[in-house]
N, C-alpha and C. Protein backbone atom coordinates (compact mmCIF):
# COMPACT_ATOMS: atom_id res chain seq x y z
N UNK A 1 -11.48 18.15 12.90
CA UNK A 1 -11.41 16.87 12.22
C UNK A 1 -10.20 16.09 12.73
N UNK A 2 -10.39 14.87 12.97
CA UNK A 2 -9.31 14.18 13.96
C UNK A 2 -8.68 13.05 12.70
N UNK A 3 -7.87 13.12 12.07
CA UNK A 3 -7.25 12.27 10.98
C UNK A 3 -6.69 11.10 11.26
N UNK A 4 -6.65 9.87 10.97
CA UNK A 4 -5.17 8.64 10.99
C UNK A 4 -4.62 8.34 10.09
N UNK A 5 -3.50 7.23 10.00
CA UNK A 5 -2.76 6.97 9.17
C UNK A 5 -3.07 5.82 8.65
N UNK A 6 -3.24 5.32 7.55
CA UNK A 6 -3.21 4.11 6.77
C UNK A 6 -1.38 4.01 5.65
N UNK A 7 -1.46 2.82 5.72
CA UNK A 7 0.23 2.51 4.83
C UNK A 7 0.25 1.19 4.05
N UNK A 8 0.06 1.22 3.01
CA UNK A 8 -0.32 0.34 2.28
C UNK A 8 0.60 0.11 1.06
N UNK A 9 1.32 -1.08 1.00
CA UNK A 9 1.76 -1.57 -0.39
C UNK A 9 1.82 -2.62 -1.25
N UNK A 10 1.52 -1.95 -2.61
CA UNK A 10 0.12 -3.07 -3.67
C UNK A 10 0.95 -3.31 -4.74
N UNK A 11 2.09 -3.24 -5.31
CA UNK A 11 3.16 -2.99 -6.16
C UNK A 11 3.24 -1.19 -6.76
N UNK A 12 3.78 -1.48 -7.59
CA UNK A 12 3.88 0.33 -7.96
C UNK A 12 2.97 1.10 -7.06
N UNK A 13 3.69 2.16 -6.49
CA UNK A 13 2.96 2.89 -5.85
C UNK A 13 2.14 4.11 -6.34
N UNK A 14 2.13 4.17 -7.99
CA UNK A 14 1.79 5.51 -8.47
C UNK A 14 0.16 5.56 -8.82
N UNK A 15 0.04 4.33 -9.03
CA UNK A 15 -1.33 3.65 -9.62
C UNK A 15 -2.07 3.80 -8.24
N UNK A 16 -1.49 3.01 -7.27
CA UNK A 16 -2.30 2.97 -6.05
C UNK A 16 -2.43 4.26 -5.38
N UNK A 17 -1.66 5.03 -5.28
CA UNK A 17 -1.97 6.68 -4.84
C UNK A 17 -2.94 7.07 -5.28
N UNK A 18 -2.87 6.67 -6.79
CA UNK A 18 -4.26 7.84 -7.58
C UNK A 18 -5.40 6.96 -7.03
N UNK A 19 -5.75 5.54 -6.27
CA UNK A 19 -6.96 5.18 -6.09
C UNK A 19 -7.24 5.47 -5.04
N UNK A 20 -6.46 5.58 -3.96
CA UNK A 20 -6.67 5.97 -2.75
C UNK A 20 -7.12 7.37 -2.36
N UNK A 21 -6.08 8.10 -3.15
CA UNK A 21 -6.44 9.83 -3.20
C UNK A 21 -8.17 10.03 -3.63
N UNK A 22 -8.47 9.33 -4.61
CA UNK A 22 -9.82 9.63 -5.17
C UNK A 22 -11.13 9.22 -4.30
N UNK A 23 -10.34 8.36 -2.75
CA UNK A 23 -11.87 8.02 -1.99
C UNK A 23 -12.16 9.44 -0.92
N UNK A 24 -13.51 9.71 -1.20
CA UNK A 24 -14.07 10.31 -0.26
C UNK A 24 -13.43 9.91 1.18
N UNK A 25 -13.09 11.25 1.80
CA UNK A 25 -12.27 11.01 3.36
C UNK A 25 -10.98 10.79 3.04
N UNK A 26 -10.41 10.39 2.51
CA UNK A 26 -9.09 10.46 2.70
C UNK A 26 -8.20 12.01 2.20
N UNK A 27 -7.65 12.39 3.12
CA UNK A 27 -7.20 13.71 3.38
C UNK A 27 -6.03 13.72 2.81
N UNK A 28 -5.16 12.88 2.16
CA UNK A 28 -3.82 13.35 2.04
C UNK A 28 -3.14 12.14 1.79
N UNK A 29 -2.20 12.20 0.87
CA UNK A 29 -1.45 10.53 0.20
C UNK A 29 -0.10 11.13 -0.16
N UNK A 30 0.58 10.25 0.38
CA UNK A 30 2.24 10.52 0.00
C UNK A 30 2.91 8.72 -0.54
N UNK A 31 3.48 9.33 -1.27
CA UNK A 31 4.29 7.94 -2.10
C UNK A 31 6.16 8.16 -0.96
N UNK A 32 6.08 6.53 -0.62
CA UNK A 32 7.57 6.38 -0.38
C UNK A 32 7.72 5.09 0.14
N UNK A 33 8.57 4.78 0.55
CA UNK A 33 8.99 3.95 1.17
C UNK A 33 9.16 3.03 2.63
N UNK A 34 8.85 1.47 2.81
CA UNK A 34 8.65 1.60 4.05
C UNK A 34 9.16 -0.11 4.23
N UNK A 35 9.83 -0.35 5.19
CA UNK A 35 9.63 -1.66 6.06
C UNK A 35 11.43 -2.25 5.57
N UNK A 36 12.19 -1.24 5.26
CA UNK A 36 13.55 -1.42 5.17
C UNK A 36 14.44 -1.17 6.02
N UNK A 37 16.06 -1.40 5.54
CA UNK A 37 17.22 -1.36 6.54
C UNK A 37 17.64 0.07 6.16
N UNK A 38 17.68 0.13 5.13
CA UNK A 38 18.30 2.06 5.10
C UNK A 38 17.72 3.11 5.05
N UNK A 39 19.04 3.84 5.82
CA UNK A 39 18.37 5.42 6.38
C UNK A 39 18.10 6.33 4.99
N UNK A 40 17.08 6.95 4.65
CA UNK A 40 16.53 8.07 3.83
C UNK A 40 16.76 7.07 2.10
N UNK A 41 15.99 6.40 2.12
CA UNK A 41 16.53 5.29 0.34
C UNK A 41 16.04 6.35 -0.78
N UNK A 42 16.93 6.22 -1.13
CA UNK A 42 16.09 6.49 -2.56
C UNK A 42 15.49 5.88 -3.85
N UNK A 43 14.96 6.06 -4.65
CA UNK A 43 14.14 5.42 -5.66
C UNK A 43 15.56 4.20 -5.67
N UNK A 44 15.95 5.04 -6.28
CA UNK A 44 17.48 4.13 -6.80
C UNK A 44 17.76 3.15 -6.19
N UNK A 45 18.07 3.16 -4.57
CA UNK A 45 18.63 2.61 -3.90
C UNK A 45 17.34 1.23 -3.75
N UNK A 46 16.11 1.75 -3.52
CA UNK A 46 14.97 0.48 -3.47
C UNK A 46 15.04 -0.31 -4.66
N UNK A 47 15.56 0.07 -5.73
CA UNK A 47 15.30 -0.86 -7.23
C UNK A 47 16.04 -1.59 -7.06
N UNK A 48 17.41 -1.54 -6.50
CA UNK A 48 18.32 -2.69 -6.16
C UNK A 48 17.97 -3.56 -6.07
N UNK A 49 16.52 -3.59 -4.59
CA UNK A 49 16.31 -4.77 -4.39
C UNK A 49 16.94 -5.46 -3.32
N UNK A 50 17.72 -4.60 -2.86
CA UNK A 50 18.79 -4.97 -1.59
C UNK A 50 18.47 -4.20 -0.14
N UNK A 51 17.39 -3.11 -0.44
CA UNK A 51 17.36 -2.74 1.23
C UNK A 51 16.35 -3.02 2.09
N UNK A 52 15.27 -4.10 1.65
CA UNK A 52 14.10 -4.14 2.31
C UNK A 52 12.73 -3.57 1.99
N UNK A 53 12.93 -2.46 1.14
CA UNK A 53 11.65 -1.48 1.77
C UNK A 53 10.62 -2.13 0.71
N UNK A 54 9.80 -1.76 0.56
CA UNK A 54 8.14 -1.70 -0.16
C UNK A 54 8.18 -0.54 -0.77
N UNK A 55 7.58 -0.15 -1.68
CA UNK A 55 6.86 0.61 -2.42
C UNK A 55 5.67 1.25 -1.83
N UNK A 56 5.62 2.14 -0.74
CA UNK A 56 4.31 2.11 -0.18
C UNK A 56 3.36 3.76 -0.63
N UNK A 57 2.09 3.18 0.19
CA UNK A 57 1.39 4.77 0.29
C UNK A 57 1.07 4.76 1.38
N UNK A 58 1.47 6.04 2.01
CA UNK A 58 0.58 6.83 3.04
C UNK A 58 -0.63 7.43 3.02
N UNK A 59 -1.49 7.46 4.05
CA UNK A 59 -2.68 8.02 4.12
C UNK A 59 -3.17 8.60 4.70
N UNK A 60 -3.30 9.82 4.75
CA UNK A 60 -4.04 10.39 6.08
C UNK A 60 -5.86 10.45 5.56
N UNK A 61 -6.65 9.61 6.72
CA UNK A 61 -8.18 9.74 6.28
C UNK A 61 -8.86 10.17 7.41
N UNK A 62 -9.98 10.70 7.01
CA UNK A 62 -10.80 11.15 8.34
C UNK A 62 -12.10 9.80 8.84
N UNK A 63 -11.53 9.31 9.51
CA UNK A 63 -12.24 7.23 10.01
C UNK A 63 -13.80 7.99 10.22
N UNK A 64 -14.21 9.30 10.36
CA UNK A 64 -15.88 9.55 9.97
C UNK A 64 -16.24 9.36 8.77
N UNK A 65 -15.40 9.57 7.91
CA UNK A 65 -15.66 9.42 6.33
C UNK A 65 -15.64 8.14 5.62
N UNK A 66 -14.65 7.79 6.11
CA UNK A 66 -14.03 6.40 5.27
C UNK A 66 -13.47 5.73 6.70
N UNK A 67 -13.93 4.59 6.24
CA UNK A 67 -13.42 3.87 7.67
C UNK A 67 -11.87 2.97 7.15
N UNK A 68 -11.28 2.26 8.02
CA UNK A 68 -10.42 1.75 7.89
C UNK A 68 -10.37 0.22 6.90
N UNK A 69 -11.92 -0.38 7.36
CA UNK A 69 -12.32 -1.48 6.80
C UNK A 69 -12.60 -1.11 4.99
N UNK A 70 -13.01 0.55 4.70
CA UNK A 70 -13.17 0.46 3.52
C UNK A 70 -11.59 0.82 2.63
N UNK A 71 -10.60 1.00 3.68
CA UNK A 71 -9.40 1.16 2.75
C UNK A 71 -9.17 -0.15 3.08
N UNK A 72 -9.35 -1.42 3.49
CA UNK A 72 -8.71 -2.34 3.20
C UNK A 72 -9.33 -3.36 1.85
N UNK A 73 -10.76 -2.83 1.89
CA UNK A 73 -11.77 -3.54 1.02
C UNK A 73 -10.79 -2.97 -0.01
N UNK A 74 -10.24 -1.53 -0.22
CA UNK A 74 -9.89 -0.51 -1.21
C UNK A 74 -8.42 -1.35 -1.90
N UNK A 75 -8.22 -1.72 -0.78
CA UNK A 75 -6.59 -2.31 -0.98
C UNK A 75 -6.12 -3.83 -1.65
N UNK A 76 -7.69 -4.53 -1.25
CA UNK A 76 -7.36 -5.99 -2.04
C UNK A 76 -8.30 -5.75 -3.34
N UNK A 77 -9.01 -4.93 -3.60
CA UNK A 77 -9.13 -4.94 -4.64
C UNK A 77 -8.17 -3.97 -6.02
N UNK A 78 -7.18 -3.63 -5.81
CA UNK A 78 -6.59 -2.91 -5.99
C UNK A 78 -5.48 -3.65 -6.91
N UNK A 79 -4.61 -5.06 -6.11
CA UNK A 79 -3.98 -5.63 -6.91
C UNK A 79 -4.02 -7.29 -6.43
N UNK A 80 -2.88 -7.67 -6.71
CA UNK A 80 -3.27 -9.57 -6.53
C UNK A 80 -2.59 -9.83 -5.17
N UNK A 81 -3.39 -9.83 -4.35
CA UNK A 81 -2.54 -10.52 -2.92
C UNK A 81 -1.95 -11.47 -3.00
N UNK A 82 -2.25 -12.17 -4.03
CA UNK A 82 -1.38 -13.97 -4.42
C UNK A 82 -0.15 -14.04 -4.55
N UNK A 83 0.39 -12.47 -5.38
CA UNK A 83 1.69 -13.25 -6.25
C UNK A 83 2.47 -12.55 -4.98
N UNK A 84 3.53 -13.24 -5.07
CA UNK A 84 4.66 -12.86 -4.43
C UNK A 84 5.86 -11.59 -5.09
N UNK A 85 6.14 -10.91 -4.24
CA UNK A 85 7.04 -10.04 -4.80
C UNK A 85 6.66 -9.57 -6.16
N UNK A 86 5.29 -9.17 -6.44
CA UNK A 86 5.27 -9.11 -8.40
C UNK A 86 3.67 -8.51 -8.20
N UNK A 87 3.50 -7.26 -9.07
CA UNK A 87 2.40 -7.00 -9.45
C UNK A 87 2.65 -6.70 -10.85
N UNK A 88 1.95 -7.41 -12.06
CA UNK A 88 2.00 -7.21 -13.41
C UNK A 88 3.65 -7.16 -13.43
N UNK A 89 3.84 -6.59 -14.54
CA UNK A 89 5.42 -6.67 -14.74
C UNK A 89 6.61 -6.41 -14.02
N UNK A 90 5.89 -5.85 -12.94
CA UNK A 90 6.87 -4.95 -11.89
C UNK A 90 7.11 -6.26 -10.93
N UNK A 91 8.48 -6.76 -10.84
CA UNK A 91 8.71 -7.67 -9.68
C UNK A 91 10.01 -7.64 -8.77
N UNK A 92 9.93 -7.74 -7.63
CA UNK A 92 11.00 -7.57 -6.90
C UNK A 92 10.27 -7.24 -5.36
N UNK A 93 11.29 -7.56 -4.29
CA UNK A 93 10.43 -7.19 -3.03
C UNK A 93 10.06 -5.72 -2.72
N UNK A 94 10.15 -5.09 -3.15
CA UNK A 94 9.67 -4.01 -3.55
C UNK A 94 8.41 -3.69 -3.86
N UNK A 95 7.87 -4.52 -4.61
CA UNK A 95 6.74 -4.29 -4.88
C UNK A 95 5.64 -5.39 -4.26
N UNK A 96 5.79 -5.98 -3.44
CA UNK A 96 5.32 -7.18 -2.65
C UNK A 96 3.97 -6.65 -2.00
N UNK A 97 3.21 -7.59 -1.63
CA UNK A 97 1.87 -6.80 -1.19
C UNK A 97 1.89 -7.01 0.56
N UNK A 98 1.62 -5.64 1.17
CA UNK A 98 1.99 -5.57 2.60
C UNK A 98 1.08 -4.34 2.89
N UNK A 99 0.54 -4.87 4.45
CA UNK A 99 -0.04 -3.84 4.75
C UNK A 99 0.69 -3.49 6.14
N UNK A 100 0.97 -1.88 6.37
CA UNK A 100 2.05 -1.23 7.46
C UNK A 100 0.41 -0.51 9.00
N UNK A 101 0.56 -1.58 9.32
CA UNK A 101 -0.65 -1.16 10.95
C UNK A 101 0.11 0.06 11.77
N UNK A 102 -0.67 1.24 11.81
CA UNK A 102 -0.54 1.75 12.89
C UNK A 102 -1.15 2.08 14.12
N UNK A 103 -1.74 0.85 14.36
CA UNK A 103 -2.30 0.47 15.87
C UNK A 103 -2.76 -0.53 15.73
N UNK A 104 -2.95 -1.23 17.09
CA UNK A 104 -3.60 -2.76 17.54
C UNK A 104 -5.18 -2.98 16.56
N UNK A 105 -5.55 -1.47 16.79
CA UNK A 105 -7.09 -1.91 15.87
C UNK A 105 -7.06 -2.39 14.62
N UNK A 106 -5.72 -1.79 13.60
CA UNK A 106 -5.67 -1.73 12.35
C UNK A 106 -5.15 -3.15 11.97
N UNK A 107 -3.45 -3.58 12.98
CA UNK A 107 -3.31 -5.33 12.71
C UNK A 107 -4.39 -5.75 12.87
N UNK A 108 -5.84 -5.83 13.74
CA UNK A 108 -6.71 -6.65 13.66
C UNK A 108 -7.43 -6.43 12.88
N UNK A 109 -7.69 -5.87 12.82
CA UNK A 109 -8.42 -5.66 11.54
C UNK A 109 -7.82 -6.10 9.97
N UNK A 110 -6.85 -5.80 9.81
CA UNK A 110 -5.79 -6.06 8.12
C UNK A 110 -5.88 -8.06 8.30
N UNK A 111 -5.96 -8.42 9.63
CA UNK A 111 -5.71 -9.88 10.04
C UNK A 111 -6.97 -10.28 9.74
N UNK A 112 -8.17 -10.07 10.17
CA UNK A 112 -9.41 -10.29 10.03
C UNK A 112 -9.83 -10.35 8.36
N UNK A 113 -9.69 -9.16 8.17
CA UNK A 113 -9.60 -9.12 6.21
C UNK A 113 -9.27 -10.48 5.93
N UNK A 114 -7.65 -11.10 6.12
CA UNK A 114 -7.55 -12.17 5.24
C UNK A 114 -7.80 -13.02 5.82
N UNK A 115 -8.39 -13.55 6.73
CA UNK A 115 -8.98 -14.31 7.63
C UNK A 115 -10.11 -14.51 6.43
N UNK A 116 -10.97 -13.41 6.45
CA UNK A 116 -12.03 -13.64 5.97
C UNK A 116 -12.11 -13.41 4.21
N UNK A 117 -11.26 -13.33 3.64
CA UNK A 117 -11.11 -13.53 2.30
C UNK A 117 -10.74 -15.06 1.81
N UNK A 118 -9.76 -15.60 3.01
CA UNK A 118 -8.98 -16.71 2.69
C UNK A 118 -10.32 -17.89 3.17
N UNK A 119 -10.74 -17.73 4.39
CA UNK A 119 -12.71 -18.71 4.69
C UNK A 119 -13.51 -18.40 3.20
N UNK A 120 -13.58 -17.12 2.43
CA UNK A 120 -14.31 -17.34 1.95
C UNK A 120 -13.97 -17.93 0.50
N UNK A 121 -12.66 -18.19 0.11
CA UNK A 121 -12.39 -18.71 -1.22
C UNK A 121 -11.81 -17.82 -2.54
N UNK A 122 -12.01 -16.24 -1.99
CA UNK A 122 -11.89 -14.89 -2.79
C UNK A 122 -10.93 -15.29 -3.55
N UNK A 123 -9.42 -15.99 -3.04
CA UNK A 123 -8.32 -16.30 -4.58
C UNK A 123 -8.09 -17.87 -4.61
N UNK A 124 -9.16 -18.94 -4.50
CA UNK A 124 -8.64 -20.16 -4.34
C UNK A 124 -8.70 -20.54 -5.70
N UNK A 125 -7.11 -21.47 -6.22
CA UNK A 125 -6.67 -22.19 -4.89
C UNK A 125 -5.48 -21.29 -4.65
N UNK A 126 -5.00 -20.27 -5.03
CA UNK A 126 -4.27 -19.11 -4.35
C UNK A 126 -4.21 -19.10 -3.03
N UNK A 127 -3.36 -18.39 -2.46
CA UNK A 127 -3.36 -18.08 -1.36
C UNK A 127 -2.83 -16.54 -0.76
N UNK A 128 -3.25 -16.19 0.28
CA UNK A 128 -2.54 -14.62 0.06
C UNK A 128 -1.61 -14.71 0.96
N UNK A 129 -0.42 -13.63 0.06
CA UNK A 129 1.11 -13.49 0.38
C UNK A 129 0.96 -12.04 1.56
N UNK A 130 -0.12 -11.42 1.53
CA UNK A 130 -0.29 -10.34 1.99
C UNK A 130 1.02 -10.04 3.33
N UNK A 131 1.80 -9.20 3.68
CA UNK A 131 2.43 -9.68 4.80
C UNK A 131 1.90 -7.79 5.77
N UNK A 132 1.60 -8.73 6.88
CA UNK A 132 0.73 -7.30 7.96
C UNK A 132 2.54 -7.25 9.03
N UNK A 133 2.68 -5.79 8.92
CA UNK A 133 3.92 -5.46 9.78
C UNK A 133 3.47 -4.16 10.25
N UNK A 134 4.31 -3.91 11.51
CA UNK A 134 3.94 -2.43 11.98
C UNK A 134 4.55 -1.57 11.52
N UNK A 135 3.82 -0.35 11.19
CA UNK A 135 4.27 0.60 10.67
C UNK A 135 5.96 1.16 11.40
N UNK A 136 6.77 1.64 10.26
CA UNK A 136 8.17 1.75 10.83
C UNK A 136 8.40 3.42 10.69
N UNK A 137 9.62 3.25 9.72
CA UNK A 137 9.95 4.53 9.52
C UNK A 137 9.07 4.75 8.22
N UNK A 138 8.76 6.10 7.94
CA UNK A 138 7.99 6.49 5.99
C UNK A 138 9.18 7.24 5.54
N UNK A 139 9.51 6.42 4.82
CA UNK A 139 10.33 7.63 3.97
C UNK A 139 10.19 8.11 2.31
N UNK A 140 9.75 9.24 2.58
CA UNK A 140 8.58 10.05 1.17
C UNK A 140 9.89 9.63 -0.25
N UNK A 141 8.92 9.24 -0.88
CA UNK A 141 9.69 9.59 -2.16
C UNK A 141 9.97 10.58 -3.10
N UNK A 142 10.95 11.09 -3.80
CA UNK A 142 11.70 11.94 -4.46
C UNK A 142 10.09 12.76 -4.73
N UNK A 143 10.06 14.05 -5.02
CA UNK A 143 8.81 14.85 -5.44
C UNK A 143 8.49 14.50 -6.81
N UNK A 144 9.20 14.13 -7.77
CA UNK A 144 8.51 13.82 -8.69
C UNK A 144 7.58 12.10 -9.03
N UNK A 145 7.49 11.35 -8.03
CA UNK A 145 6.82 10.65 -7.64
C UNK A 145 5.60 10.71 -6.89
N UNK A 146 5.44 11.83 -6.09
CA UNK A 146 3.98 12.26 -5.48
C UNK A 146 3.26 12.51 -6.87
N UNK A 147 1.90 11.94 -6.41
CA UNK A 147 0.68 12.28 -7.32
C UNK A 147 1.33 12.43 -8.69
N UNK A 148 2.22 10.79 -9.14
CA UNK A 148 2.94 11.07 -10.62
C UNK A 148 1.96 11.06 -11.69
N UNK A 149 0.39 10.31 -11.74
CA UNK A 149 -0.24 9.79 -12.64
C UNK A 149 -1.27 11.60 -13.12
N UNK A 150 -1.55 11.79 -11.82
CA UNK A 150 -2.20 12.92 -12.03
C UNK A 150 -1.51 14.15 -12.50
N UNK A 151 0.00 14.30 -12.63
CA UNK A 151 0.63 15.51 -12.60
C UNK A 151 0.85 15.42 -14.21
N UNK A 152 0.97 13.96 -14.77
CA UNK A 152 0.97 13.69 -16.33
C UNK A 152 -0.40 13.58 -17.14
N UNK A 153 -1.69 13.71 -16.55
CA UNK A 153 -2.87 13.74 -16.72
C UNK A 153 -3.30 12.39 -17.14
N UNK A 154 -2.65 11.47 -16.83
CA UNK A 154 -3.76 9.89 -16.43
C UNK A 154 -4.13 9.65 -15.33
N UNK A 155 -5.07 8.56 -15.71
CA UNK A 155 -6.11 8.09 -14.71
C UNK A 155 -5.58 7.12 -14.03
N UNK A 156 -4.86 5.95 -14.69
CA UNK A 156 -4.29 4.89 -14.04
C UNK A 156 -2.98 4.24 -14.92
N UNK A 157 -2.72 2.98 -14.44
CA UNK A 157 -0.91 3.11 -15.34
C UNK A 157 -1.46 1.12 -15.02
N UNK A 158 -0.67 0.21 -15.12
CA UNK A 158 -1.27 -1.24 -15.28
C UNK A 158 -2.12 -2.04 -14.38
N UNK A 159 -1.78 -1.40 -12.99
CA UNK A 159 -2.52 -2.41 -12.11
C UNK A 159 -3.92 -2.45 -11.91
């Protein structure tokens, strides 16, 4: 089985893990951090609000199972591409909606998505904040943040 990476961030990352984890094909989800200035952040250090990063998820999926196009379908429906820096109560760049490409296929593709959400009217008169960057460094978050929703026995948390 030949796996890739998907990196995706929708605000809180705990909510979005548990939706991603639950699609058929996807092999593996880690919560952390991504698209910042400092080396190894921690929770702490991202709440600041001062180092850049996102709130993200990792993905490892098998593209026979689940293709790339259905984690992105997975991903705008997930939270509001509109607002800036803010999903539900949670706001700060941190929680900003961004998708992390790791290859030429995937920017075109994440580009195409809002191409074709934004032709077809999906948040008008909204517009999407979505921001597509290449995947950087991942840096996992603290263990008690992996798979937090499922380890407390919920299903989902606001988004």
């Amino acid at each position: 089985m030949s796996t890739e990476k998907a990196t995706f961030a929708a605000g809180c990352f705990w909510g979005v893990e548990a939706a991603f984890a639950a699609i058929p094909g996807v092999t593996a989800t880690a919560v952390g951090y991504e698209g910042g200035s400092l080396l190894r952040p921690t929770y702490k250090d991202v709440c600041t609000d001062q180092t850049g990063h996102a709130e993200v998820v990792e993905i490892d999926f098998d593209p026979v199972k689940v293709s790339y196009q259905q984690l992105l379908d997975t991903f705008f429906k997930l939270h509001d591409p509109t607002t800036l820096n803010r999903q539900g109560p949670d706001w700060g760049t941190q929680y900003r909606s961004a998708i992390f490409f790791h290859s030429p296929e995937q920017e075109q593709q994440a580009l195409a998505k809002i191409d074709q959400l934004t032709a077809a009217g999906a948040y008008k008169p909204r517009r999407i904040v979505t921001r597509v960057e290449p995947a950087q460094s991942f840096w996992r978050a603290e263990e008690y943040h992996q798979r937090y929703l499922e380890k407390r026995g919920m299903a989902s948390c606001h988004i």
